[in-house]
Protein backbone atom coordinates (compact mmCIF):
# COMPACT_ATOMS: atom_id res chain seq x y z
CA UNK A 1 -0.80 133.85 68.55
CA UNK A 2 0.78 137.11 69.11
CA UNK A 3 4.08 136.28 67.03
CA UNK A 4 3.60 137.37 63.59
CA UNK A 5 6.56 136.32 61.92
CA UNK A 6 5.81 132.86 63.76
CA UNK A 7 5.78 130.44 60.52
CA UNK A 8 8.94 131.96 58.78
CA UNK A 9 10.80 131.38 62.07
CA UNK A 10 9.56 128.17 62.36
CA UNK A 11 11.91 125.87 60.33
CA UNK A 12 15.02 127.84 62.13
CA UNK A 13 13.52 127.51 65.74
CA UNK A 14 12.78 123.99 65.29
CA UNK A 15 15.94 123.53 63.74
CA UNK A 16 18.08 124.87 66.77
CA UNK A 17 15.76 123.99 69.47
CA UNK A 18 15.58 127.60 70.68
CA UNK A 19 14.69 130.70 70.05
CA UNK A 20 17.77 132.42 70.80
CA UNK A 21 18.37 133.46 67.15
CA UNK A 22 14.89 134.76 65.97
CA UNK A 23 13.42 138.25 66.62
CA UNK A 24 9.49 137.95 67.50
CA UNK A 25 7.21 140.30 65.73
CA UNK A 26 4.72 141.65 67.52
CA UNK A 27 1.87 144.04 65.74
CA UNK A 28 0.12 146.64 67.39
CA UNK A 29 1.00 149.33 69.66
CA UNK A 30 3.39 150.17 72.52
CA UNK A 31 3.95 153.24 74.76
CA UNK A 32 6.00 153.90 77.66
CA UNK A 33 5.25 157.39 79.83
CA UNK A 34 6.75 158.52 82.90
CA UNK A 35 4.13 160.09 85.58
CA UNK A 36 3.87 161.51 88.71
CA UNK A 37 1.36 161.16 91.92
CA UNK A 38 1.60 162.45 95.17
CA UNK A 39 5.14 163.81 94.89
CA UNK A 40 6.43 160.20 93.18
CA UNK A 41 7.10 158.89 90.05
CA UNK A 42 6.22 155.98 88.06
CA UNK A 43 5.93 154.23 84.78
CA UNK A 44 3.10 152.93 83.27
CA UNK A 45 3.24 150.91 79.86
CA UNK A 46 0.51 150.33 77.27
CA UNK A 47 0.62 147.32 75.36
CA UNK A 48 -1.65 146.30 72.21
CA UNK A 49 -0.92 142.67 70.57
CA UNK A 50 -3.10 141.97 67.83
CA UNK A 51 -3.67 138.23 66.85
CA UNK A 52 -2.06 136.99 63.77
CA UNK A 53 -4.88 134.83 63.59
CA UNK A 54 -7.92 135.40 61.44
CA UNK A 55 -6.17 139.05 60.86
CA UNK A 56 -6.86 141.42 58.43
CA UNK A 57 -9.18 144.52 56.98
CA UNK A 58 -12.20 146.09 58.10
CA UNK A 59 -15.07 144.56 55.66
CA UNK A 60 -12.90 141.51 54.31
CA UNK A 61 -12.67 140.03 58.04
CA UNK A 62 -15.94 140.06 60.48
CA UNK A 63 -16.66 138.26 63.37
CA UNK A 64 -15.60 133.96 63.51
CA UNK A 65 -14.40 131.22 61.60
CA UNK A 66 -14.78 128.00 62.28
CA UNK A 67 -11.49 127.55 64.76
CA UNK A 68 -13.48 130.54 66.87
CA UNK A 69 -10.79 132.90 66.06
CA UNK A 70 -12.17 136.49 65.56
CA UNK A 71 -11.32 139.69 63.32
CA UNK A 72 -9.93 142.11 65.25
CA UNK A 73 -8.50 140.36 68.60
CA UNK A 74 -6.44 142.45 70.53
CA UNK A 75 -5.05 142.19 73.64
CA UNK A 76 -4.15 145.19 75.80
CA UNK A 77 -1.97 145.36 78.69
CA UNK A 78 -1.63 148.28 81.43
CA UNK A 79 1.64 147.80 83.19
CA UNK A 80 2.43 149.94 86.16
CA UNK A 81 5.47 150.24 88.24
CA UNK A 82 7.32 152.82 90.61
CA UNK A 83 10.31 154.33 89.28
CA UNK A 84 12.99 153.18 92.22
CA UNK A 85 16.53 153.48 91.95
CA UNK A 86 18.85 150.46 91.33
CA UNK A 87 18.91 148.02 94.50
CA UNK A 88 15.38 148.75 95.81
CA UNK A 89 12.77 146.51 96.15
CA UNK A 90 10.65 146.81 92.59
CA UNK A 91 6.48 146.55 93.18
CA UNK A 92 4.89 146.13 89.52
CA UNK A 93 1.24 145.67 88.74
CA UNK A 94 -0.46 144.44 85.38
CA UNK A 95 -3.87 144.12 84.12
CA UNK A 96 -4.97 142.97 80.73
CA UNK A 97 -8.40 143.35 78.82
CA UNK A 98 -9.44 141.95 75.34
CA UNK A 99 -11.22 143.26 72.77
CA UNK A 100 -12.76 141.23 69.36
CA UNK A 101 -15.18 141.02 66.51
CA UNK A 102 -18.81 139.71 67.38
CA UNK A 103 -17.86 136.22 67.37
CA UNK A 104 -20.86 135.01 65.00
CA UNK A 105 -20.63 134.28 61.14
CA UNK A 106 -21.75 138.06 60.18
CA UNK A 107 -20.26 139.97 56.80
CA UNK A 108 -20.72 143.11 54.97
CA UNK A 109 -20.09 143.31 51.54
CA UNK A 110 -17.80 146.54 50.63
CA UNK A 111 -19.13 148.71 47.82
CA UNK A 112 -17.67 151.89 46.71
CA UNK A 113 -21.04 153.72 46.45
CA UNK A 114 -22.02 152.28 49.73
CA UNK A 115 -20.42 153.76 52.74
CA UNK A 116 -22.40 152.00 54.95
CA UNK A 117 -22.82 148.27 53.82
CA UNK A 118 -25.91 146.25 55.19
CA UNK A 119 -24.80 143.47 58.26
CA UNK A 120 -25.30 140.09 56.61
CA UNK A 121 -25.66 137.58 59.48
CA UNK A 122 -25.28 133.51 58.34
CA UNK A 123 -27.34 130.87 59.99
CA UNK A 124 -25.41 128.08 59.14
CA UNK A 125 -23.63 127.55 63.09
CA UNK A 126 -27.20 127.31 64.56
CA UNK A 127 -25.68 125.69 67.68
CA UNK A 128 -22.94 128.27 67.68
CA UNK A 129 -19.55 125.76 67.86
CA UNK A 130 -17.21 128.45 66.59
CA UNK A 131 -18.71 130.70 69.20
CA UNK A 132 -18.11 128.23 72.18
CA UNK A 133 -14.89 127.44 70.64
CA UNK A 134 -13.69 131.63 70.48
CA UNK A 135 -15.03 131.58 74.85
CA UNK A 136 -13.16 128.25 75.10
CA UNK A 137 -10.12 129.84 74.03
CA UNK A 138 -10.28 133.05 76.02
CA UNK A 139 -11.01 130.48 79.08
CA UNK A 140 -7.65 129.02 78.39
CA UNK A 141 -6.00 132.26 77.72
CA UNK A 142 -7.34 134.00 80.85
CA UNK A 143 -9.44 132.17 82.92
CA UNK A 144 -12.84 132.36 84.52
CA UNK A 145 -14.67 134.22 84.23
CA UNK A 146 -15.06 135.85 80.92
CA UNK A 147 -17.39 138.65 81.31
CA UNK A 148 -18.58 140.18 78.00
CA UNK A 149 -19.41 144.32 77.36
CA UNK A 150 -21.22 144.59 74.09
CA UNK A 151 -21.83 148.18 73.32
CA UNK A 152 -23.29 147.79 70.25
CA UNK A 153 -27.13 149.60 69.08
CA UNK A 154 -29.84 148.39 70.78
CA UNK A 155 -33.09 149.88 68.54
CA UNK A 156 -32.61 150.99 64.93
CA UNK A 157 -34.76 152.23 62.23
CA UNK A 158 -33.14 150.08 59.92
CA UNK A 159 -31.86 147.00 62.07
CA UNK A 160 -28.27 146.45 61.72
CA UNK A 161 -26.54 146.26 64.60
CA UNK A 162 -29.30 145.15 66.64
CA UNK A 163 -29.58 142.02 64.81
CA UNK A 164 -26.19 141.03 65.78
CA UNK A 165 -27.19 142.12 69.55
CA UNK A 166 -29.97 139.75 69.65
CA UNK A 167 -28.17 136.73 68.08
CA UNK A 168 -25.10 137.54 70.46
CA UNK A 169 -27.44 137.03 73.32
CA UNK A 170 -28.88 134.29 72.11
CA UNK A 171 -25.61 132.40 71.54
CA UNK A 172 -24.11 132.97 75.25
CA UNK A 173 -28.06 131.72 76.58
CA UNK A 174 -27.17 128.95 74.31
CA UNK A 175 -23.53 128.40 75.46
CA UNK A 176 -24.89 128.86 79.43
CA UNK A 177 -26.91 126.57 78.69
CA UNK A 178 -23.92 123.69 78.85
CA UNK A 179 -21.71 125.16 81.79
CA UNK A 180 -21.79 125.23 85.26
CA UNK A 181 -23.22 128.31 86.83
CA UNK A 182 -19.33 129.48 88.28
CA UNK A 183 -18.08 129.46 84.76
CA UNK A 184 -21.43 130.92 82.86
CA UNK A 185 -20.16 133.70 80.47
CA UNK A 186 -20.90 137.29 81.94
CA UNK A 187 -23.18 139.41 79.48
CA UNK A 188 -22.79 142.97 79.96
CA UNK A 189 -25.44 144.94 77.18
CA UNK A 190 -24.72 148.71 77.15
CA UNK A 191 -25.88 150.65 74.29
CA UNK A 192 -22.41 153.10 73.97
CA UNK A 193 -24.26 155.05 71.42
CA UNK A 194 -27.76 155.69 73.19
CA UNK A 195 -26.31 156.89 75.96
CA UNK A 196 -23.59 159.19 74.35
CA UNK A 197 -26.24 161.00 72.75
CA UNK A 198 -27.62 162.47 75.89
CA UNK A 199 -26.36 165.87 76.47
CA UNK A 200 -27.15 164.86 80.61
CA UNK A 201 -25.58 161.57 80.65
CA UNK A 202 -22.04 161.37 81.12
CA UNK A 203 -21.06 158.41 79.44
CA UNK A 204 -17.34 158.07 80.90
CA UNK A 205 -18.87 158.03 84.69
CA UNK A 206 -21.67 155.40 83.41
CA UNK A 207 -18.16 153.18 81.97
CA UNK A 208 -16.45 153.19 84.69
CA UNK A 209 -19.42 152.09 86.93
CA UNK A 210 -19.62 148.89 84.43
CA UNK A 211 -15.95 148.42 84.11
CA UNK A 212 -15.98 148.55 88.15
CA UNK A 213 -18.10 145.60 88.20
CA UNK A 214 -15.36 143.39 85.76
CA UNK A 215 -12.88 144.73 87.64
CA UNK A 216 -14.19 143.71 91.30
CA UNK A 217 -14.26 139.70 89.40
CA UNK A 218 -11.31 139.63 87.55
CA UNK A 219 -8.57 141.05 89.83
CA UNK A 220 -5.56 142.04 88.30
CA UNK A 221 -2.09 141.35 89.01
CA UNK A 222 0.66 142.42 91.66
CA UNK A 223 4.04 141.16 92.86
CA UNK A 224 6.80 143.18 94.90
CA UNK A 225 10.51 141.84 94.30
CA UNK A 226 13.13 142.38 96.65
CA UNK A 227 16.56 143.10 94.60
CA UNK A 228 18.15 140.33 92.85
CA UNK A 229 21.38 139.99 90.74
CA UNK A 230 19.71 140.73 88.18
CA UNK A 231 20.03 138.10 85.16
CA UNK A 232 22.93 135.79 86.59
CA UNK A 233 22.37 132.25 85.66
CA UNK A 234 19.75 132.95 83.18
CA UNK A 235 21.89 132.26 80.33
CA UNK A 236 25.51 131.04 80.76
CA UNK A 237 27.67 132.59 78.26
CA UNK A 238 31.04 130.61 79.14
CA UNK A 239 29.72 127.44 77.06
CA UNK A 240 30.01 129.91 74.33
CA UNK A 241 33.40 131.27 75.13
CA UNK A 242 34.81 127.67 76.20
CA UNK A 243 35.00 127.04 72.20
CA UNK A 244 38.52 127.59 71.22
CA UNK A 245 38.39 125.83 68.06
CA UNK A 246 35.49 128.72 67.20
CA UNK A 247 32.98 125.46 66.04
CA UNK A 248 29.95 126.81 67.11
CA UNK A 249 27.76 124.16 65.21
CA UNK A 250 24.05 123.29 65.74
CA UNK A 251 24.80 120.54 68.13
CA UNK A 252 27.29 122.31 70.08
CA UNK A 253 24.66 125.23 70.19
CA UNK A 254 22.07 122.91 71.56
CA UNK A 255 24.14 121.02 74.48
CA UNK A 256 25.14 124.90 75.65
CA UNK A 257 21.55 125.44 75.69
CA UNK A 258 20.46 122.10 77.55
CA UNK A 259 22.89 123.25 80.20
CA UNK A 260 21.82 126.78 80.58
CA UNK A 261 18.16 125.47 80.34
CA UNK A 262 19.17 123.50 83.58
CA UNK A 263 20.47 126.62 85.38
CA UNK A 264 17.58 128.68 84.45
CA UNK A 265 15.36 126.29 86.17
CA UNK A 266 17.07 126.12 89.12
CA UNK A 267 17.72 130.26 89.15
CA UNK A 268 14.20 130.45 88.63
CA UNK A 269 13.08 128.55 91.11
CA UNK A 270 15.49 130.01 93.60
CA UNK A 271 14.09 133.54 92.65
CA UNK A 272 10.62 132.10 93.37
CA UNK A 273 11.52 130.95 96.92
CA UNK A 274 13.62 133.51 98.16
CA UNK A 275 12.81 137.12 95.74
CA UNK A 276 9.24 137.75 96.21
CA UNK A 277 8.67 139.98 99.16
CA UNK A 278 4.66 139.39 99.05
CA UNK A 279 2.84 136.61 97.21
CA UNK A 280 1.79 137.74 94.49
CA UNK A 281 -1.79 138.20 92.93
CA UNK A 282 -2.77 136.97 89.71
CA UNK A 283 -5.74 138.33 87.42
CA UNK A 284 -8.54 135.52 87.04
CA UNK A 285 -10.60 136.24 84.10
CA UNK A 286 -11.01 138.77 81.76
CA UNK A 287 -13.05 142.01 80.41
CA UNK A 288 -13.56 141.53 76.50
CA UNK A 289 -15.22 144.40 75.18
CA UNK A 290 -16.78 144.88 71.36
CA UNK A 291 -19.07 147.15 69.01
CA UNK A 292 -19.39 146.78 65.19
CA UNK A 293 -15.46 147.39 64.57
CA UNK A 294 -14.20 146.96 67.83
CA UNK A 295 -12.24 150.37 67.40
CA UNK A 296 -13.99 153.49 68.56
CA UNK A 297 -16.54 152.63 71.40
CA UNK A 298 -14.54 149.63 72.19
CA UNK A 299 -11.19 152.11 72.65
CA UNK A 300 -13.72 154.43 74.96
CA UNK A 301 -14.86 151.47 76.91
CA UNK A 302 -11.26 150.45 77.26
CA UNK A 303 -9.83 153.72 78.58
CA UNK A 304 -12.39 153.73 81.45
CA UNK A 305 -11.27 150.16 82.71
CA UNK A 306 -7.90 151.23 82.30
CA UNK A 307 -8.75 154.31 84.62
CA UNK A 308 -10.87 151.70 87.06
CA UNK A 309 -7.58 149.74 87.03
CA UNK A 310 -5.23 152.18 87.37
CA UNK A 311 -6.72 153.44 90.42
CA UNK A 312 -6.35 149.93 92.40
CA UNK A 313 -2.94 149.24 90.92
CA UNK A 314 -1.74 152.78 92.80
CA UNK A 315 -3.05 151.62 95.55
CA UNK A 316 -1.68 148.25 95.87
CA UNK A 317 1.44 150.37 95.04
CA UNK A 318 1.35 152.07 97.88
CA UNK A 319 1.31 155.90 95.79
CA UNK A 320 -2.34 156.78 96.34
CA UNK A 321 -4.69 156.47 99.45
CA UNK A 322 -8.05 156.14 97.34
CA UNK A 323 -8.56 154.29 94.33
CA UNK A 324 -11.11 156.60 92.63
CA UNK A 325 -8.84 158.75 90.56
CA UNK A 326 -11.11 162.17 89.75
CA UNK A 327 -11.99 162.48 85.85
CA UNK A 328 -11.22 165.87 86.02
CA UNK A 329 -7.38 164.99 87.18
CA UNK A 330 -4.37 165.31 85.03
CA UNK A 331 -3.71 162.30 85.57
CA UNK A 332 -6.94 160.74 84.15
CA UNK A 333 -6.16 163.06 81.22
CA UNK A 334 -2.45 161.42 80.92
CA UNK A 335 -3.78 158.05 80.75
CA UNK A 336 -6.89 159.23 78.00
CA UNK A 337 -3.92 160.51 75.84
CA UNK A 338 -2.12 157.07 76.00
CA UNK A 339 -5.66 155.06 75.21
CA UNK A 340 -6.38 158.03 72.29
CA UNK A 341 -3.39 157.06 71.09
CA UNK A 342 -3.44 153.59 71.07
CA UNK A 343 -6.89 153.77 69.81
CA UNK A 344 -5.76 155.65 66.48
CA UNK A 345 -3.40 153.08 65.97
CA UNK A 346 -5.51 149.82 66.29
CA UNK A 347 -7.97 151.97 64.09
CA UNK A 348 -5.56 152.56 61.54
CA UNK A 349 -4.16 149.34 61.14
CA UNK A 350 -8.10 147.46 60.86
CA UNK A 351 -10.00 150.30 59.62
CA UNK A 352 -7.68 152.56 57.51
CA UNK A 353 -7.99 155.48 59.56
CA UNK A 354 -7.26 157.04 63.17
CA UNK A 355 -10.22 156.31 65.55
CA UNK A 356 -13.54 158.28 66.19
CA UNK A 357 -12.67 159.91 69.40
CA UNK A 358 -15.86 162.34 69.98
CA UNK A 359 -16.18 161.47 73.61
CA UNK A 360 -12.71 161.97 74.37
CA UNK A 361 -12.82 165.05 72.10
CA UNK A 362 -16.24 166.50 74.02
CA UNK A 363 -14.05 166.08 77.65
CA UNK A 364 -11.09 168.28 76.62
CA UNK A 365 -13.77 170.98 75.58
CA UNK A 366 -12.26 170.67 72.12
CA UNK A 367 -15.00 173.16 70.48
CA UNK A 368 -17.73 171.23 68.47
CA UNK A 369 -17.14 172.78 64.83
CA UNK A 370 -13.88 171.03 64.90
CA UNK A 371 -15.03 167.74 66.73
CA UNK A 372 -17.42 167.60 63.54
CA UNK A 373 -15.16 168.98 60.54
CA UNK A 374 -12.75 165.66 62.59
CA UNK A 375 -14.70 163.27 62.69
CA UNK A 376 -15.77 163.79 58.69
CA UNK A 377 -12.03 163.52 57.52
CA UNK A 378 -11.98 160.71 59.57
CA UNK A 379 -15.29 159.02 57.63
CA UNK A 380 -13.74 159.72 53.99
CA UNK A 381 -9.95 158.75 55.15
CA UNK A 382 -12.32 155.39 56.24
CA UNK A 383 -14.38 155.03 52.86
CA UNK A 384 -11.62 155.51 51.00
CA UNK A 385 -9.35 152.92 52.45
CA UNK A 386 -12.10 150.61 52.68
CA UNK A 387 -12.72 150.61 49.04
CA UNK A 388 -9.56 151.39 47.03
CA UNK A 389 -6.62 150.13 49.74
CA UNK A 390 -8.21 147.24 51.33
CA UNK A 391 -8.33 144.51 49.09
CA UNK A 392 -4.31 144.57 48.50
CA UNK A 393 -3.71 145.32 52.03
CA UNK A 394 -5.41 141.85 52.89
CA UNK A 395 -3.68 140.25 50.15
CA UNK A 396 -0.51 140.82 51.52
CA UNK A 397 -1.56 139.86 54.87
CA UNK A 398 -3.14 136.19 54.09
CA UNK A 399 0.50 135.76 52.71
């Protein structure tokens, strides 16, 4: 779902029975930093892969259609791992989190004298199947359980967003309804912008207090490797070589690659006996956060897991002692530079510009004149792209 380029590979991958000779496009974002705790170093990776599925713009795609596939899925991934020299034995941890439209039938019509358009929300799934079938899927992507964080409004002059709050709830009552109480969806409401508002709250603390509790169910992974010889017997290049005659054709291609397949299995399962120096632990479940665009709240929400995470993947790493890693630490500020970034990114790609970052903004101290002056460049860069930029953007994409 993550290979965009997937159906103009198709006919060659099918053709040669492997994938050998196609490059997979991924869309999103990827970052790679070096840091540093407690007098070592170590690398930790952000990953974004948005769906190819159901993709597009801001307005033109909203919430589900009727395979459950939502606007906006992404999938992030925080990889962490020691920086050892060659020949050591290699600890790595991983933890992934999803974020997605509302998955109801909801719209909003784009105007260009509206900057704002109203949420239209359809009745016509009254027993929600594209909804069930959108959990279904992130059962079999992730696992039980799927615990949901909806940050959207909660009270509203005009309702908007709250409408879509109160039929979200009543579609996982609905889908609860039908499952057994170990597998029930997890519905987390938290009202991002209520809260934010409050000069007394502090709204990053508050995250990571929720983010704690999807944390403590899903787990995340681990595995330490003792060294191995690195990629010997994955792929056995002397079929290729053994061609004197230079005929490298299709069929000669595919019995070299039956025969490697062979060793691969057999390396693999060797490296699965003998390489692993602990079992390793696997995530079970998974956090999938939303608002309205699942861009700016959502990318808040998702920085303070990946802080709650990061914390307990040190310390199965053996760097720190204590998995609470202090806002205030340069560290915490490393890793809210990676998720600003990342955020920008996933903004600019749905929502044609970089992402709202005010509470990210209001840590750093950045003075308030310039949060504001920001965040109204932001708006127009927004509007604009939403109106005039949009509609051929998502042309291009459907092709």
């Amino acid at each position: 779902m993550f290979v965009w380029n997937e159906f103009l590979t198709r006919g060659i991958r099918n053709h040669l029975k492997n994938t050998l000779w196609t490059v997979a496009l991924l869309h999103g974002f990827f970052k790679q930093v070096k840091l540093s705790v407690s007098g070592r170093d170590f690398k930790l990776t952000l990953i974004a892969r948005r769906s190819r599925h159901y993709a597009g713009t801001r307005y033109l795609k909203r919430g589900v259609n009727e395979k459950g596939r939502v606007a906006n899925d992404v999938e992030t991934e925080q990889i962490v791992f020691e920086d050892v020299p060659e020949g050591c034995p290699l600890q790595i941890s991983s933890v992934v989190q999803n974020r997605g439209s509302i998955p109801l039938f909801w719209s909003q019509e784009t105007s260009r004298l509206n900057i704002k358009p109203d949420i239209i929300l359809s009745k016509k799934d009254r027993k929600y199947k594209a909804t069930k079938l959108h959990f279904e899927n992130l059962v079999k992507r992730y696992g039980n359980p799927i615990i949901i964080l909806n940050l959207i409004k909660t009270r509203e002059k005009k309702p908007q967003e709250s409408i879509l709050r109160a039929e979200f709830a009543n579609a996982i009552a609905f889908i609860n309804k039908d499952l057994p109480e170990e597998n029930r969806l997890k519905f987390l409401h938290w009202d991002l912008n209520k809260y934010s508002k409050s000069k007394s709250t502090d709204v990053l603390s508050l995250l990571r207090k929720v983010t704690s509790y999807a944390l403590n169910f899903t787990g995340f992974f681990y595995c330490a490797i003792s060294p191995t010889s690195g990629t010997k017997g994955l792929l056995n290049w002397s079929h290729f070589e053994n061609f004197e005659s230079g005929d490298c054709s299709v069929k000669n291609l595919c019995d070299a690659e039956e025969d490697a397949n062979l060793e691969t299995t057999s390396s693999s399962m060797d490296v699965a006996r003998h390489h692993f120096v602990t079992p390793p632990k696997l995530q079970k479940g998974v956090l999938r956060t939303n608002c309205i665009d699942c861009l700016d709240r959502t990318n808040v929400a998702q920085y303070a897991y990946g802080l709650v995470a990061l914390g307990h993947q040190l310390l199965s790493l053996g760097l720190i002692d204590d998995p609470d890693i202090d806002m205030d630490s340069s560290l915490a500020d490393d890793l809210m530079k990676l998720y600003e970034t990342m955020g920008d990114t996933l903004a600019l790609q749905y929502g044609g510009s970089a992402a709202h970052n005010k509470i990210f903004s209001q840590r750093r101290g950045q003075w308030k004149a310039a949060t504001h002056s920001q965040e109204f460049f932001r708006n127009l860069q927004r509007y604009y792209s939403n109106a005039y930029i949009d509609a051929e953007k998502q042309d291009a994409i459907n092709v």
